[in-house]
PDB file of N, CA and C in Angstrom:
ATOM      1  N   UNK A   1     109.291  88.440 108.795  1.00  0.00           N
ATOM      2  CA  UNK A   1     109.180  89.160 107.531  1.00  0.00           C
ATOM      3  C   UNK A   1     108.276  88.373 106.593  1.00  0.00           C
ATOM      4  N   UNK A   2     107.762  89.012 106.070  1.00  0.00           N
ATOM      5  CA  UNK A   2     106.547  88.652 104.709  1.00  0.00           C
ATOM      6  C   UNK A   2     106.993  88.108 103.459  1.00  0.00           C
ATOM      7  N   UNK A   3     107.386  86.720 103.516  1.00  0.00           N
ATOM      8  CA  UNK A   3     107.957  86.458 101.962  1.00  0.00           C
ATOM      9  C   UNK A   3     106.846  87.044 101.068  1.00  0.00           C
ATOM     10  N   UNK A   4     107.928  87.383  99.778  1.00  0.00           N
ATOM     11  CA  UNK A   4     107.191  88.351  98.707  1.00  0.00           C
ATOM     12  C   UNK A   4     105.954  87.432  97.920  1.00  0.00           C
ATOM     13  N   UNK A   5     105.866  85.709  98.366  1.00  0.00           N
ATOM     14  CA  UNK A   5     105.178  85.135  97.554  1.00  0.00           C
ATOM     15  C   UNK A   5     103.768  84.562  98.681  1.00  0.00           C
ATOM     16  N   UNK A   6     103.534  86.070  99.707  1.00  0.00           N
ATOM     17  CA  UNK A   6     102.929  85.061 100.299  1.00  0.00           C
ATOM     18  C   UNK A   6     100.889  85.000 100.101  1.00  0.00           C
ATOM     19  N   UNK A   7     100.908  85.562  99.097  1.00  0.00           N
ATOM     20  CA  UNK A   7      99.549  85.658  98.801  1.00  0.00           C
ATOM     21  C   UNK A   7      99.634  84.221  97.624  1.00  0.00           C
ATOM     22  N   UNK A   8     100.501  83.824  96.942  1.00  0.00           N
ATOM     23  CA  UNK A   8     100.270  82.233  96.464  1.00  0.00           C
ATOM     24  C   UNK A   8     100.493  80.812  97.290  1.00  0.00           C
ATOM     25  N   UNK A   9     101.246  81.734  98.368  1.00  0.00           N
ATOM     26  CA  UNK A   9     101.614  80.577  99.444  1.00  0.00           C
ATOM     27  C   UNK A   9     100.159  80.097 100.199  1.00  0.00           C
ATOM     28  N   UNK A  10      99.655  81.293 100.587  1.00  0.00           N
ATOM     29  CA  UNK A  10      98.212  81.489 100.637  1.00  0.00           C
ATOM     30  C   UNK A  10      96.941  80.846 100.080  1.00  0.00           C
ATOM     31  N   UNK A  11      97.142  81.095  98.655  1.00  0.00           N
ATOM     32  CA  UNK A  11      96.148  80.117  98.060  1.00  0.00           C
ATOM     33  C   UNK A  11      96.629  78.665  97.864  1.00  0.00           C
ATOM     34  N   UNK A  12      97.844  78.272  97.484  1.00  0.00           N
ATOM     35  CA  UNK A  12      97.726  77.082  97.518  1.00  0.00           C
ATOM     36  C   UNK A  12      97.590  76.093  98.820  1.00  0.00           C
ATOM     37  N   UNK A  13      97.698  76.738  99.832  1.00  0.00           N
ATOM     38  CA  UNK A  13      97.506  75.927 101.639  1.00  0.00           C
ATOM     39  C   UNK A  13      96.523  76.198 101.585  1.00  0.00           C
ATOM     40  N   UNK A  14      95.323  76.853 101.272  1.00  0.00           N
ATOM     41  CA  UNK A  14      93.870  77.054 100.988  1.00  0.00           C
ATOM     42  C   UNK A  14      93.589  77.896 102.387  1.00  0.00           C
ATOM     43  N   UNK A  15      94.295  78.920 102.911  1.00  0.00           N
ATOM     44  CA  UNK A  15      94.009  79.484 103.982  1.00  0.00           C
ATOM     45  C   UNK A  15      92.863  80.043 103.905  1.00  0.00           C
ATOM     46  N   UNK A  16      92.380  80.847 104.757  1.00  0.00           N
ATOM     47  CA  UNK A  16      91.148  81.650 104.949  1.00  0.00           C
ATOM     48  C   UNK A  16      91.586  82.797 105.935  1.00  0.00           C
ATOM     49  N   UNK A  17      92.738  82.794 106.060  1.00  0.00           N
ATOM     50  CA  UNK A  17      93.273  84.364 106.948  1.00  0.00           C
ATOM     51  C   UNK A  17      94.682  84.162 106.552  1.00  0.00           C
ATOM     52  N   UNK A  18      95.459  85.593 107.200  1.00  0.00           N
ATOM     53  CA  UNK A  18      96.626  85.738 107.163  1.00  0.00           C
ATOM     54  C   UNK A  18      96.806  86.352 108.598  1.00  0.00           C
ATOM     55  N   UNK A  19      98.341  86.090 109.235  1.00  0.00           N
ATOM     56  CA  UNK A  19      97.774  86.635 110.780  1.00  0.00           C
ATOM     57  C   UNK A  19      99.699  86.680 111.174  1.00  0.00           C
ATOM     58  N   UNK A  20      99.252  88.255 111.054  1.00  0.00           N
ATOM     59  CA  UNK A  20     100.564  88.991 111.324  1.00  0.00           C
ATOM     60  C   UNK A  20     101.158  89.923 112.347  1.00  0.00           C
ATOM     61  N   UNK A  21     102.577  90.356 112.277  1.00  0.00           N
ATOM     62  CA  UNK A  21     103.009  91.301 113.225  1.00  0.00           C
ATOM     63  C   UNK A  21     102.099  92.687 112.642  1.00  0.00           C
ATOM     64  N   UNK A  22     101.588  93.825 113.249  1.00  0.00           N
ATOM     65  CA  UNK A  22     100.867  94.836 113.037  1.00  0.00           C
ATOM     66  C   UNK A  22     102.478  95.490 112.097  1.00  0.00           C
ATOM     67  N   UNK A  23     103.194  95.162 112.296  1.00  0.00           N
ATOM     68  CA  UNK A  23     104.488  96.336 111.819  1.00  0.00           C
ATOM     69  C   UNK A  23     104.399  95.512 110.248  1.00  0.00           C
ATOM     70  N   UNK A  24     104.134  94.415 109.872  1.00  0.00           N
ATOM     71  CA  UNK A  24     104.237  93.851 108.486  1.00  0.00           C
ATOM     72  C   UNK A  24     103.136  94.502 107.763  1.00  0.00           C
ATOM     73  N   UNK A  25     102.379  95.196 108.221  1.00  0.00           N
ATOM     74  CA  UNK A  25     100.972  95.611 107.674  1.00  0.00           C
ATOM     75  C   UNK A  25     101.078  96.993 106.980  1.00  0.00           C
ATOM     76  N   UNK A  26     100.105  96.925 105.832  1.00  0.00           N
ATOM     77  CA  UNK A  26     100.277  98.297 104.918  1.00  0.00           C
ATOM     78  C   UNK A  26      98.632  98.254 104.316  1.00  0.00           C
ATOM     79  N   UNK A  27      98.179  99.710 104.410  1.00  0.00           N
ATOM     80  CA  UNK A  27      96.875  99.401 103.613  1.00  0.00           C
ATOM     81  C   UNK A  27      96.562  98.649 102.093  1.00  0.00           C
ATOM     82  N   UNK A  28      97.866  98.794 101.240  1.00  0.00           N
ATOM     83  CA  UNK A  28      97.715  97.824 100.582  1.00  0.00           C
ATOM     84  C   UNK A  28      98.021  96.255 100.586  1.00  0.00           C
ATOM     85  N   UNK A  29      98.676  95.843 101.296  1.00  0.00           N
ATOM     86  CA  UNK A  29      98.573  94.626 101.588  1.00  0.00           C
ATOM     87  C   UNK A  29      96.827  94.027 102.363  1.00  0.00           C
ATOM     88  N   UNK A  30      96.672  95.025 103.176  1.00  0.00           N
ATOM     89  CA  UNK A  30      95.564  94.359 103.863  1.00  0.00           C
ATOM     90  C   UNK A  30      94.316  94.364 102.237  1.00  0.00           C
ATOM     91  N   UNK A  31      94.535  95.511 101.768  1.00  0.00           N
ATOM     92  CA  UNK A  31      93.205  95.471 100.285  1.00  0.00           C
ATOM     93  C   UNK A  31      93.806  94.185  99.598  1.00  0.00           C
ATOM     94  N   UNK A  32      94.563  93.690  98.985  1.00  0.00           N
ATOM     95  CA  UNK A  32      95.456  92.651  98.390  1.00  0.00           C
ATOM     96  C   UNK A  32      94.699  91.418  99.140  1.00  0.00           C
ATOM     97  N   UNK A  33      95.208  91.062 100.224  1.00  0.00           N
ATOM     98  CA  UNK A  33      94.099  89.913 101.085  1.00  0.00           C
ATOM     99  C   UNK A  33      93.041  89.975 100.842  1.00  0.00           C
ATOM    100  N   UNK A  34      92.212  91.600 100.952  1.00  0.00           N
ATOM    101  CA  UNK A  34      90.751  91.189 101.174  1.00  0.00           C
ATOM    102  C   UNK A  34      90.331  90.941  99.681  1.00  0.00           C
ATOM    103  N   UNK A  35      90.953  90.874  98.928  1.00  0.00           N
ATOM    104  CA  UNK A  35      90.744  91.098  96.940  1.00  0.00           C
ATOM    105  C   UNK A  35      90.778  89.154  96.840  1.00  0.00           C
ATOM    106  N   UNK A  36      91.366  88.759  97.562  1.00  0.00           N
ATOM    107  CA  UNK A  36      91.683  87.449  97.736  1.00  0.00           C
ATOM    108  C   UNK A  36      91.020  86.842  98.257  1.00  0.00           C
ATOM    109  N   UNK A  37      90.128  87.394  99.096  1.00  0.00           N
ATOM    110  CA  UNK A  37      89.064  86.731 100.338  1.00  0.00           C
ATOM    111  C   UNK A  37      89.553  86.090 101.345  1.00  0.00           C
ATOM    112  N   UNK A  38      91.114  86.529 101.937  1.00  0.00           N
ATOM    113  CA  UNK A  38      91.590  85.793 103.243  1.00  0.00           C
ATOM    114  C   UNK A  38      91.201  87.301 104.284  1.00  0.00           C
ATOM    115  N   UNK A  39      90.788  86.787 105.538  1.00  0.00           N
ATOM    116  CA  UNK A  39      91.013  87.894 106.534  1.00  0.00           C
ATOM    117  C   UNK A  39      92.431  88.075 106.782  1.00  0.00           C
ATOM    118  N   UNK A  40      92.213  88.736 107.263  1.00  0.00           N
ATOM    119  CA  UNK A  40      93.546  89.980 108.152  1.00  0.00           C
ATOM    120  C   UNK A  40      93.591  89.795 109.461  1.00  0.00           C
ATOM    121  N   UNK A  41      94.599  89.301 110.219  1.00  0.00           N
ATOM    122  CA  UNK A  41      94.383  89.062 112.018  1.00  0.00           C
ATOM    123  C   UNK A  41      95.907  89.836 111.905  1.00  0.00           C
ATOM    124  N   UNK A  42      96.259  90.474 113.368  1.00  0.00           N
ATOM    125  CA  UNK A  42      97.606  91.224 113.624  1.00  0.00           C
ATOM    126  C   UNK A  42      97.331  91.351 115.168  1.00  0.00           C
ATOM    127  N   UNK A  43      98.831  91.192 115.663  1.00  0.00           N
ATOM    128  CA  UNK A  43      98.889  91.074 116.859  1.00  0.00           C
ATOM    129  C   UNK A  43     100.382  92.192 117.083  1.00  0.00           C
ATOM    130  N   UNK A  44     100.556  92.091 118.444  1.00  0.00           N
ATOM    131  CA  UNK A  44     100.038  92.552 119.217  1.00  0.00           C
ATOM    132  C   UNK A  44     100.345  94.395 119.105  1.00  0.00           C
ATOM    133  N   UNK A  45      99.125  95.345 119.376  1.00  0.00           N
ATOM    134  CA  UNK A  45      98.651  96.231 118.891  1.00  0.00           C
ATOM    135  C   UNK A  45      98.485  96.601 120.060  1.00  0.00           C
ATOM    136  N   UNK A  46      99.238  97.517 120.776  1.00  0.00           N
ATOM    137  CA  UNK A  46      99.306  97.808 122.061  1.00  0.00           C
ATOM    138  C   UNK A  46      99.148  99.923 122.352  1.00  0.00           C
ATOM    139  N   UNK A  47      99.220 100.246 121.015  1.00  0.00           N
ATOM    140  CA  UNK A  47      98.896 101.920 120.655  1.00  0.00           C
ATOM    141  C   UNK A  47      97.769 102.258 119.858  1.00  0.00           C
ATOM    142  N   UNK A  48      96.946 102.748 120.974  1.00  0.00           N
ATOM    143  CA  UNK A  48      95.487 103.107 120.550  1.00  0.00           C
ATOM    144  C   UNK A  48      95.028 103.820 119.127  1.00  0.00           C
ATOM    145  N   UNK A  49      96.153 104.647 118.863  1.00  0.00           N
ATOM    146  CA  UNK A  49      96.426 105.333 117.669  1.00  0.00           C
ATOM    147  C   UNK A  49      96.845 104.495 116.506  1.00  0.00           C
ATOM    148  N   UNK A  50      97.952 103.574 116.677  1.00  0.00           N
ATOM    149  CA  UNK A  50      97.756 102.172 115.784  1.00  0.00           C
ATOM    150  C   UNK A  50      96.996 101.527 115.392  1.00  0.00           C
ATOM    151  N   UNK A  51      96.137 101.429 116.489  1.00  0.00           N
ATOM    152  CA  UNK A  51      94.968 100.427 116.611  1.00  0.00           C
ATOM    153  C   UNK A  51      93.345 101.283 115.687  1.00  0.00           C
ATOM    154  N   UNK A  52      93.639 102.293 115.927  1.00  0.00           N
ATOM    155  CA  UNK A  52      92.658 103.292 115.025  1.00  0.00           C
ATOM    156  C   UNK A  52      93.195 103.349 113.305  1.00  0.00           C
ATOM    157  N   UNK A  53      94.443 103.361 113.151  1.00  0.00           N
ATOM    158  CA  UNK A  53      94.832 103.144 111.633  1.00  0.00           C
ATOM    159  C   UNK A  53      94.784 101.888 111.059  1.00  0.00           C
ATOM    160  N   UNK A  54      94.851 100.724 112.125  1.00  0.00           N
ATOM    161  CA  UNK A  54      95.101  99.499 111.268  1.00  0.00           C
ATOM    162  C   UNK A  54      93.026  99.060 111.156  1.00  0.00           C
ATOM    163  N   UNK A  55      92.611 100.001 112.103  1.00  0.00           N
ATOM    164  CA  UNK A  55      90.907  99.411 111.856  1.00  0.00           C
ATOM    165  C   UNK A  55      90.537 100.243 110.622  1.00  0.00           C
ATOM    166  N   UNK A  56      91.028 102.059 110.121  1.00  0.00           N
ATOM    167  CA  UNK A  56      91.034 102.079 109.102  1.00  0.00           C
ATOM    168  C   UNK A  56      91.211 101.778 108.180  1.00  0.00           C
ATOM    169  N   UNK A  57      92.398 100.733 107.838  1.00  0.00           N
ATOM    170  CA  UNK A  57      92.646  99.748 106.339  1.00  0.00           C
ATOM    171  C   UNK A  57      91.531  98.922 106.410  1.00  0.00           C
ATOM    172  N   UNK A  58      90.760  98.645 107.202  1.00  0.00           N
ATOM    173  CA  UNK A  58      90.319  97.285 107.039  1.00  0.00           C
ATOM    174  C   UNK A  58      90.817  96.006 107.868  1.00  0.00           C
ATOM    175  N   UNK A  59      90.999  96.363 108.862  1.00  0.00           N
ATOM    176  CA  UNK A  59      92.195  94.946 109.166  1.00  0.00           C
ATOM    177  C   UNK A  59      90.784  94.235 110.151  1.00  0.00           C
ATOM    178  N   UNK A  60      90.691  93.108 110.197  1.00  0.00           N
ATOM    179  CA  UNK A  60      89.429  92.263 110.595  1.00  0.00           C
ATOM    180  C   UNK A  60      89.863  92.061 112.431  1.00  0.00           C
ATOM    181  N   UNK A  61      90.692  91.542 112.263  1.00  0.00           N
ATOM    182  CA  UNK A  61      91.057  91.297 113.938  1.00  0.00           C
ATOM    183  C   UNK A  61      92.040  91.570 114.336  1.00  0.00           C
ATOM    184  N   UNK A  62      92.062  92.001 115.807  1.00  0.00           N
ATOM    185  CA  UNK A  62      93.603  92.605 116.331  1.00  0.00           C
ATOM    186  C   UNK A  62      93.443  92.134 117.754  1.00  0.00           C
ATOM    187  N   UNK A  63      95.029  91.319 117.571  1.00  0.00           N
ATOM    188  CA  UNK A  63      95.176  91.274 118.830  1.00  0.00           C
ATOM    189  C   UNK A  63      95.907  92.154 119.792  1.00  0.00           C
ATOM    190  N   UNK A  64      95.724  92.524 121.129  1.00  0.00           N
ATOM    191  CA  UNK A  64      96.386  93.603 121.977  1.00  0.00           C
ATOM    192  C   UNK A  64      96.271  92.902 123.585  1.00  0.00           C
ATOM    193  N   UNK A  65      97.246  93.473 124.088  1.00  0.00           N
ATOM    194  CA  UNK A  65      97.514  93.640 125.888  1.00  0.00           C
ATOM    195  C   UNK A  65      96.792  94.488 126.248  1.00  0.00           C
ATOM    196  N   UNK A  66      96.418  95.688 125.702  1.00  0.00           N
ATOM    197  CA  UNK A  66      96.345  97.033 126.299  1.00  0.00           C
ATOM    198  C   UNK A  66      94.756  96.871 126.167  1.00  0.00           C
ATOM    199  N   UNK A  67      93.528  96.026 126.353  1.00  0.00           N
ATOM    200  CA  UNK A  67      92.519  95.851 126.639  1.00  0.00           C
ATOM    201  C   UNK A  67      91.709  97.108 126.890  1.00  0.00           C
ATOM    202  N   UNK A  68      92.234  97.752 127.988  1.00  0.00           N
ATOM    203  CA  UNK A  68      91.289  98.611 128.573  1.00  0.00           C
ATOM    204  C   UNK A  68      91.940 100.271 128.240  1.00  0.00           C
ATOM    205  N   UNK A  69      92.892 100.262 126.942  1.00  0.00           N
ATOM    206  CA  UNK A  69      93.291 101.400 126.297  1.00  0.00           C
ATOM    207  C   UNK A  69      92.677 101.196 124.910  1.00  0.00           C
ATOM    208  N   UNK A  70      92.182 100.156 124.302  1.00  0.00           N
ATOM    209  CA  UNK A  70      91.780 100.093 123.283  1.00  0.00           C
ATOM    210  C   UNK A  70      90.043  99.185 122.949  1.00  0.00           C
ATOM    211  N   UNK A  71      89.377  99.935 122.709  1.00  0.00           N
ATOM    212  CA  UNK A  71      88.366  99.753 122.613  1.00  0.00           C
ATOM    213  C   UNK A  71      87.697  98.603 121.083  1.00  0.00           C
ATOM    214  N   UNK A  72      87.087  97.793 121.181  1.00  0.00           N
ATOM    215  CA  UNK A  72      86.498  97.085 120.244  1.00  0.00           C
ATOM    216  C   UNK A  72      85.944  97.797 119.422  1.00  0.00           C
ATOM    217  N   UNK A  73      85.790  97.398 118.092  1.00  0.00           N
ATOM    218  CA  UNK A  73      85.486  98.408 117.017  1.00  0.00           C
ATOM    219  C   UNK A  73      84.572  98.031 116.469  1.00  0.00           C
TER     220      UNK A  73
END
């Protein structure tokens, strides 16, 4: 789960990504990061149809099993 403080947790460890379960993810959280300048990584993304909504927010990298059901974007 996503502590509620984790975009200051964020800046003060001086990250440069955030890298999550795909189910913690919301288009506003991913805009929130990118407003921040950390990427977006989410794993594992195994429904092609998932994998088409979370590339619509914006989400930078995804990890998946399902390789040859989901195509690079």
């Amino acid at each position: 789960e996503l502590p509620a403080d984790w975009l200051a947790r964020c800046r003060r460890l001086g990250c440069v990504g955030v890298d999550l379960n795909h189910r913690e993810l919301s288009r506003t959280l991913i805009a929130q990061a990118h407003a921040a300048r950390l990427k977006v990584l989410c794993y594992t993304v195994n429904d092609p149809q998932r994998a088409a909504l979370l590339e619509s927010w914006g989400l930078d990298v995804l990890i998946t099993d399902a390789v040859d059901e989901i195509a690079a974007g």
